[in-house]
PDB file of N, CA and C in Angstrom:
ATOM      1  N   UNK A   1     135.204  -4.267  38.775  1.00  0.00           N
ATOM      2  CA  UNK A   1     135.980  -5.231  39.511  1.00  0.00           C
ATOM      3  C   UNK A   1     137.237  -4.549  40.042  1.00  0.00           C
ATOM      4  N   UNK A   2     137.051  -4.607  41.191  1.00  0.00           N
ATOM      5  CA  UNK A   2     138.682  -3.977  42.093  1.00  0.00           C
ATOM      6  C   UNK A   2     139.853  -4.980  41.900  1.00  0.00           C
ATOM      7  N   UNK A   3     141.267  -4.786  41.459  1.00  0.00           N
ATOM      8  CA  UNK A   3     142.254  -5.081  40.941  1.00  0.00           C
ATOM      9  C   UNK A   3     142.550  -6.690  42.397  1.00  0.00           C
ATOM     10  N   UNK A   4     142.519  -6.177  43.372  1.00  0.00           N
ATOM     11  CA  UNK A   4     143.019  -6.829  44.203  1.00  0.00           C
ATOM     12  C   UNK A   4     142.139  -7.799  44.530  1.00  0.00           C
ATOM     13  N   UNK A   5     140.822  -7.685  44.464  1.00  0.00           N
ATOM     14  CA  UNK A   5     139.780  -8.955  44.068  1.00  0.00           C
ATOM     15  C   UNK A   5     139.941  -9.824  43.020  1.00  0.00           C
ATOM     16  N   UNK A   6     140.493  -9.060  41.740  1.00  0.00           N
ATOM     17  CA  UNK A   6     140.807 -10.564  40.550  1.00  0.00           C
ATOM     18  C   UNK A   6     141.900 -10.973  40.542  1.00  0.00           C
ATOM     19  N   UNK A   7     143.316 -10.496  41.362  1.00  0.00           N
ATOM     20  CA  UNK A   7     144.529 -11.269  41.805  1.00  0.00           C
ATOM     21  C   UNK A   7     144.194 -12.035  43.189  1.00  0.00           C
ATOM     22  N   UNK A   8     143.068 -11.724  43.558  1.00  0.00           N
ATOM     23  CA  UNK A   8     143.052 -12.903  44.718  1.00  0.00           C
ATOM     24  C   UNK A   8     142.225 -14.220  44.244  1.00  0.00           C
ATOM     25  N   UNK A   9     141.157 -13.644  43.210  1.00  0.00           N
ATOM     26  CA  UNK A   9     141.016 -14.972  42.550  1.00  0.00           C
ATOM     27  C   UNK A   9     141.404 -15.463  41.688  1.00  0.00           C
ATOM     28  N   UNK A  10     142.452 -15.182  41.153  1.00  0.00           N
ATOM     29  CA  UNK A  10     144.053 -15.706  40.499  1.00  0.00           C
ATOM     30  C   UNK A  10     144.368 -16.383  41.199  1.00  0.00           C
ATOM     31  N   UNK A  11     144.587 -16.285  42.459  1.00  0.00           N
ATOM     32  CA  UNK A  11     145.483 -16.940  43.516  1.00  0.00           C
ATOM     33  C   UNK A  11     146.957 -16.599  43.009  1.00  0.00           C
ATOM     34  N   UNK A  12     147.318 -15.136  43.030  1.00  0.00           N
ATOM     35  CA  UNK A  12     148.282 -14.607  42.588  1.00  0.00           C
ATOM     36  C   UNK A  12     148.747 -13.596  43.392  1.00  0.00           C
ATOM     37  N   UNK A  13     149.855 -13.614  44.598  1.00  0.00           N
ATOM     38  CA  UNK A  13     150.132 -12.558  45.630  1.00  0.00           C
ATOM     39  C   UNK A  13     150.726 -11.111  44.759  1.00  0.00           C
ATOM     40  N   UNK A  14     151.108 -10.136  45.536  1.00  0.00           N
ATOM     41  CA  UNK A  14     151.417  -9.060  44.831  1.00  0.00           C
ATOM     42  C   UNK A  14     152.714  -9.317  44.418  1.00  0.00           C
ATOM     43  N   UNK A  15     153.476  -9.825  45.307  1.00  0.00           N
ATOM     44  CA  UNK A  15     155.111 -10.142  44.868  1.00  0.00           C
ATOM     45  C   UNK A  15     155.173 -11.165  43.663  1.00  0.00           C
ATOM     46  N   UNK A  16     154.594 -12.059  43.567  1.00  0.00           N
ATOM     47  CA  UNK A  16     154.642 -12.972  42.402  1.00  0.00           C
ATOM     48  C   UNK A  16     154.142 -11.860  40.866  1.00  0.00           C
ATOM     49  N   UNK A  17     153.167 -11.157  41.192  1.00  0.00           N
ATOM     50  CA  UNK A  17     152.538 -10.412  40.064  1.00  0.00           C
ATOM     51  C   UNK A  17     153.601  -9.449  39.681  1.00  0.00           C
ATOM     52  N   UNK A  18     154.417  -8.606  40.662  1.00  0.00           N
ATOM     53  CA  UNK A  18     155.491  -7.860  40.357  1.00  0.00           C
ATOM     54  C   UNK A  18     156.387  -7.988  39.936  1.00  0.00           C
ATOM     55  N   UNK A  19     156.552  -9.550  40.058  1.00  0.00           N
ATOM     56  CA  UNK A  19     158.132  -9.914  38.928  1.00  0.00           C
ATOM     57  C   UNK A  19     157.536 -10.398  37.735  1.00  0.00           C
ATOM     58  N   UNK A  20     156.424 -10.731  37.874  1.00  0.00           N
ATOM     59  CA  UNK A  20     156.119 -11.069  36.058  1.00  0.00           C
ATOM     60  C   UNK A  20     156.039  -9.895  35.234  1.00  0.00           C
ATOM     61  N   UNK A  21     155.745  -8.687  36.100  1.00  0.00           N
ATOM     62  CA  UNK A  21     155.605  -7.647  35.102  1.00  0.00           C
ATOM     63  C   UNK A  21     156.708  -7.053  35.128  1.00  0.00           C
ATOM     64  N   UNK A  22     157.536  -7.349  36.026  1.00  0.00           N
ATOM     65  CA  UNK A  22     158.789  -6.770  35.664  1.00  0.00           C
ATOM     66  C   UNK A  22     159.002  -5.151  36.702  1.00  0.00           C
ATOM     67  N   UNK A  23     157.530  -5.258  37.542  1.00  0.00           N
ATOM     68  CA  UNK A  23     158.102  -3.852  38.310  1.00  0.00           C
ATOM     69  C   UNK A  23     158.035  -3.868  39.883  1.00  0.00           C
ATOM     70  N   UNK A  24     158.833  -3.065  40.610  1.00  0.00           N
ATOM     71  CA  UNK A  24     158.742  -2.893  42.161  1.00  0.00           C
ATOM     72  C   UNK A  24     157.405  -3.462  42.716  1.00  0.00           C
ATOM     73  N   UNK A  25     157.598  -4.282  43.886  1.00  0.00           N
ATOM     74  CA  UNK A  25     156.541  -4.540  44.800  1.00  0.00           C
ATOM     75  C   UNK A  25     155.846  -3.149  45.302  1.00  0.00           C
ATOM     76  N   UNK A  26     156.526  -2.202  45.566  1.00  0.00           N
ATOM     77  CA  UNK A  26     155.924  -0.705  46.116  1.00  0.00           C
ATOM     78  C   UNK A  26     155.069  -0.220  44.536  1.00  0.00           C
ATOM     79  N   UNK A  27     155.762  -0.631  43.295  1.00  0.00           N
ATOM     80  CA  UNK A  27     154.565   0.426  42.240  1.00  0.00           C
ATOM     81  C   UNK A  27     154.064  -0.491  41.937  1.00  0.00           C
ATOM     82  N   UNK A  28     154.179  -1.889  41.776  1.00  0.00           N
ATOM     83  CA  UNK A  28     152.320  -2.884  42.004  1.00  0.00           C
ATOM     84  C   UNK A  28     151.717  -2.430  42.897  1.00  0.00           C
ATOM     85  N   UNK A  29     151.769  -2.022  44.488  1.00  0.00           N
ATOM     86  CA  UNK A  29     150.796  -1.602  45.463  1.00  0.00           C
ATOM     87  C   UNK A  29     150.586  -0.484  45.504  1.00  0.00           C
ATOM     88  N   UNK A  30     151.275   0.213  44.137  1.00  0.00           N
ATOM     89  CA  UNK A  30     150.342   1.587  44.456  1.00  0.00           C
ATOM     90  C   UNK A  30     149.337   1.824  43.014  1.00  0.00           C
ATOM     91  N   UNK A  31     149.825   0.581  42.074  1.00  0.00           N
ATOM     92  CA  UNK A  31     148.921   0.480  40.891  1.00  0.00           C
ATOM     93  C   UNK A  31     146.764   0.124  41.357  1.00  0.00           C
ATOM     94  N   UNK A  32     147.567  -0.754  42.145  1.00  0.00           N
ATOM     95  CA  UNK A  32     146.689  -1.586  42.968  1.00  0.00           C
ATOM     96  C   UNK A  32     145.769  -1.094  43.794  1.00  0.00           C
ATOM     97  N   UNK A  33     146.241   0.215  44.812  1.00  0.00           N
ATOM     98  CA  UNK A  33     145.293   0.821  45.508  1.00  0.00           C
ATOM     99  C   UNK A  33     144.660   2.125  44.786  1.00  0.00           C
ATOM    100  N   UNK A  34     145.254   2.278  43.031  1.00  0.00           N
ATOM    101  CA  UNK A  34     144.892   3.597  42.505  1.00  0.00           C
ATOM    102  C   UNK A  34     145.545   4.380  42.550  1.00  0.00           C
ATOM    103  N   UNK A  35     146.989   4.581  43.080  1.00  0.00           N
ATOM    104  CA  UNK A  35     147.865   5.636  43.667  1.00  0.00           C
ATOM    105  C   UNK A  35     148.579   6.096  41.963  1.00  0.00           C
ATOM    106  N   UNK A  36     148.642   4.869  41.483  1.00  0.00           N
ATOM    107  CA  UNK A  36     149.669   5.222  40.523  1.00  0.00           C
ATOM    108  C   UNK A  36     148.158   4.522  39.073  1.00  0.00           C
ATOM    109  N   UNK A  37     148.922   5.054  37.904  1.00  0.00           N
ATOM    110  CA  UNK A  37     148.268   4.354  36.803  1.00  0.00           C
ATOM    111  C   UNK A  37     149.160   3.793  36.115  1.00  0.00           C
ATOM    112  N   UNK A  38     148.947   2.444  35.617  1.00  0.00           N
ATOM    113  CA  UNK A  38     149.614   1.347  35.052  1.00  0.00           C
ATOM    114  C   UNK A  38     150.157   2.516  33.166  1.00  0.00           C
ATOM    115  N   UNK A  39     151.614   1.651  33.064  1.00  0.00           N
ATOM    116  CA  UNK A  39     151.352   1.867  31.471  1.00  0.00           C
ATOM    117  C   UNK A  39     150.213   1.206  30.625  1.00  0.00           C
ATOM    118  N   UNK A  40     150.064   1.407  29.427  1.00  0.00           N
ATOM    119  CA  UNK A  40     149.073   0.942  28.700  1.00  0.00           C
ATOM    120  C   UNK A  40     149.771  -0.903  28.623  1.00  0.00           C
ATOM    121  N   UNK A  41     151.086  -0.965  28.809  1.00  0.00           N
ATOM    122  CA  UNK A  41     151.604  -1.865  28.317  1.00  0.00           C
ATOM    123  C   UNK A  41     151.477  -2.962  29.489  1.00  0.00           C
ATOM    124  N   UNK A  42     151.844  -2.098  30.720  1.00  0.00           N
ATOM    125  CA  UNK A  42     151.739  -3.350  31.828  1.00  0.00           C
ATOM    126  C   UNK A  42     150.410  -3.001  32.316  1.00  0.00           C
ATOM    127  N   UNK A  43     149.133  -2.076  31.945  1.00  0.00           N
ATOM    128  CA  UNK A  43     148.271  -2.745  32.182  1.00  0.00           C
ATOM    129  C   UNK A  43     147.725  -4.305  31.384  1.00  0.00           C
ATOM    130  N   UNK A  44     147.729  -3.782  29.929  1.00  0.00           N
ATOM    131  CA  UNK A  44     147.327  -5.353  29.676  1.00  0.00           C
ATOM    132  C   UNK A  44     148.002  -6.486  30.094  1.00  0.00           C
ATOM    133  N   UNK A  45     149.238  -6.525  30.478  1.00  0.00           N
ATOM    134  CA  UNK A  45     150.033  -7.410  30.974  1.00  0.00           C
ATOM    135  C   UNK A  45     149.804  -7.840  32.369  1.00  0.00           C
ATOM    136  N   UNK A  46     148.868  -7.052  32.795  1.00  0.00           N
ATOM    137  CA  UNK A  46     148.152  -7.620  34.167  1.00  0.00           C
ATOM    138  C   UNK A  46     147.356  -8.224  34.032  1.00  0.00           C
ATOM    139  N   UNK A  47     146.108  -7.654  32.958  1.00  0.00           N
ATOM    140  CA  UNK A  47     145.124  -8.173  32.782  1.00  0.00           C
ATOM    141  C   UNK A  47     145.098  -9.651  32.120  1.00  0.00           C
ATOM    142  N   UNK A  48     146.266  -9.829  31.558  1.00  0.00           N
ATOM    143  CA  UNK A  48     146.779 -10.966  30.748  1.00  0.00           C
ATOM    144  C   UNK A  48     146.941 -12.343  31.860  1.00  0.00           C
ATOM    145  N   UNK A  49     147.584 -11.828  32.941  1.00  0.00           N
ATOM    146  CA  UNK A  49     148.150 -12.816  33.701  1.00  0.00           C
ATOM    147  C   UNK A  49     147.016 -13.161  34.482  1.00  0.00           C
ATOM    148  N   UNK A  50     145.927 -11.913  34.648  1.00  0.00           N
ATOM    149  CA  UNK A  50     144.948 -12.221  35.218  1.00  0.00           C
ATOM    150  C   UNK A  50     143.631 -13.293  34.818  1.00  0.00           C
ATOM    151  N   UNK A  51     143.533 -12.738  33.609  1.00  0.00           N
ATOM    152  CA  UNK A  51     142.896 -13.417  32.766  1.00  0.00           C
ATOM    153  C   UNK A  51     141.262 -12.363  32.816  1.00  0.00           C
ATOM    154  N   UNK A  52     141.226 -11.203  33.088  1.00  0.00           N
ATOM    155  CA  UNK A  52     140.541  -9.999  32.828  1.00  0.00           C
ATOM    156  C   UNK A  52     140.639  -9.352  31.779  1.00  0.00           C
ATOM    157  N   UNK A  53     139.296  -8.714  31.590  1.00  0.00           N
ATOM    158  CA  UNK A  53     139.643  -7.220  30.624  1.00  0.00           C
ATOM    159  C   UNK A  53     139.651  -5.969  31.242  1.00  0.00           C
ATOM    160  N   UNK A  54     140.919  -5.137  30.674  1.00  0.00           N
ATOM    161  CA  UNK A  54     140.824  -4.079  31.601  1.00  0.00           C
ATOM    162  C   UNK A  54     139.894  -2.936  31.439  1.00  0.00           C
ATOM    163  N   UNK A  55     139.150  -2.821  31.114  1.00  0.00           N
ATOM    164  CA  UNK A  55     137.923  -2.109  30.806  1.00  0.00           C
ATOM    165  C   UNK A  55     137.110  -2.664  31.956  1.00  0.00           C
ATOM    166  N   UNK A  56     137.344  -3.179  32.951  1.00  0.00           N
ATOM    167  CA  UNK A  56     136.653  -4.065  34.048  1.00  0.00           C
ATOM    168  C   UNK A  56     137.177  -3.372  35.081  1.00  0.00           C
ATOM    169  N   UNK A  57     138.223  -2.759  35.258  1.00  0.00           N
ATOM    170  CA  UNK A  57     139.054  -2.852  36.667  1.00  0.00           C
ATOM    171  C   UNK A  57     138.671  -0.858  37.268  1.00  0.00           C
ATOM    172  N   UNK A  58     137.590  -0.955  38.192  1.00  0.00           N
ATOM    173  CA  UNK A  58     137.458   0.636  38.925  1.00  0.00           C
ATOM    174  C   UNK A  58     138.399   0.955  38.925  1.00  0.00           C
ATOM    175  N   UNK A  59     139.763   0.597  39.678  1.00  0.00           N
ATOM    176  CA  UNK A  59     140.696   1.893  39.842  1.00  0.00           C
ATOM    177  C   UNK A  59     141.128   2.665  38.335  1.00  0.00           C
ATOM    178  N   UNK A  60     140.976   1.800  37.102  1.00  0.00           N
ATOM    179  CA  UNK A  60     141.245   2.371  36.090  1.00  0.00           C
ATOM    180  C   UNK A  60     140.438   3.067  34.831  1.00  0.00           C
ATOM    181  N   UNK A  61     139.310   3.274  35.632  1.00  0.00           N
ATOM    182  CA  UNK A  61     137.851   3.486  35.073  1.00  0.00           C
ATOM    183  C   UNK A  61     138.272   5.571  35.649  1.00  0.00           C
ATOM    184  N   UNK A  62     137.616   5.776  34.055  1.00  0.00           N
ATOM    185  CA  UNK A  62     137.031   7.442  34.591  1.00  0.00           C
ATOM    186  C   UNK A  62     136.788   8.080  35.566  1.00  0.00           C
ATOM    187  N   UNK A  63     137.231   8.585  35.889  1.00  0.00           N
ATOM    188  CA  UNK A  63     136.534   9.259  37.253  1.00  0.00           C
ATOM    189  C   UNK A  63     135.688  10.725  37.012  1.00  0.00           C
ATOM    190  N   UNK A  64     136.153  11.320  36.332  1.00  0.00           N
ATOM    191  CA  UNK A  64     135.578  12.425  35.953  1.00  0.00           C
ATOM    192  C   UNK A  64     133.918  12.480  35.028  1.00  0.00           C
ATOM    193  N   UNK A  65     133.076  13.201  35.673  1.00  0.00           N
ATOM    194  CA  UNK A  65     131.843  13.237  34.338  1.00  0.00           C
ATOM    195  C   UNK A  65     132.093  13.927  33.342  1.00  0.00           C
ATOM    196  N   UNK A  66     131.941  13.261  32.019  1.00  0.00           N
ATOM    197  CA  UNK A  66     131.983  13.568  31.009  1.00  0.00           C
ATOM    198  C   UNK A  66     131.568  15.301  30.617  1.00  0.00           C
ATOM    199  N   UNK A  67     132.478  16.161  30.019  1.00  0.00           N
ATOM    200  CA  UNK A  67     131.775  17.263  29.763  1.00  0.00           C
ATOM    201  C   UNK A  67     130.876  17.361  28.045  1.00  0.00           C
ATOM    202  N   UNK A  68     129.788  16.609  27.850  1.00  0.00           N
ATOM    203  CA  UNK A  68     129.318  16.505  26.803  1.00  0.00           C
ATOM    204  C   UNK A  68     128.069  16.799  26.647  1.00  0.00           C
ATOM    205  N   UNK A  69     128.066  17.840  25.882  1.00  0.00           N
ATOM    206  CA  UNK A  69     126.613  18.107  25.517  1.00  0.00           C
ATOM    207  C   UNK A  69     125.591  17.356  24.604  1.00  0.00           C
ATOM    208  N   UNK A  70     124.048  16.781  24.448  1.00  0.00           N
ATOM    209  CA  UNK A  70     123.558  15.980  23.393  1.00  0.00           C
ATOM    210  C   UNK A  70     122.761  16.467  22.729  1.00  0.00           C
TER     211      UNK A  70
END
């Protein structure tokens, strides 16, 4: 689930989401497009307001393949 798809079905703009968490409208929109990575703290605090788990959200998903041998 892309971040900006479950604040739109929040019905939650970026400016409203940025003062609940307490940070800049510019580092919500760059949390948002992937630019930046959330703390551990205001990610759940997104996911909170959202009503998501963040284990859901691509921009904050792995990107790298695993280097593991089986």
């Amino acid at each position: 689930m892309r971040l900006v798809d479950a604040r739109k079905q929040a019905g939650v703009s970026q400016e409203q989401l940025s003062r609940i968490i307490s940070v800049s409208l510019k580092h919500y929109q760059n949390i948002e497009h992937g630019l930046s990575v959330p703390t551990v703290t205001i990610a759940l605090h997104i996911c909170e307001i959202l009503g998501i788990d963040p284990r859901e959200i691509d921009e904050w998903k792995e990107r790298r393949t695993p280097n593991i041998k089986l």
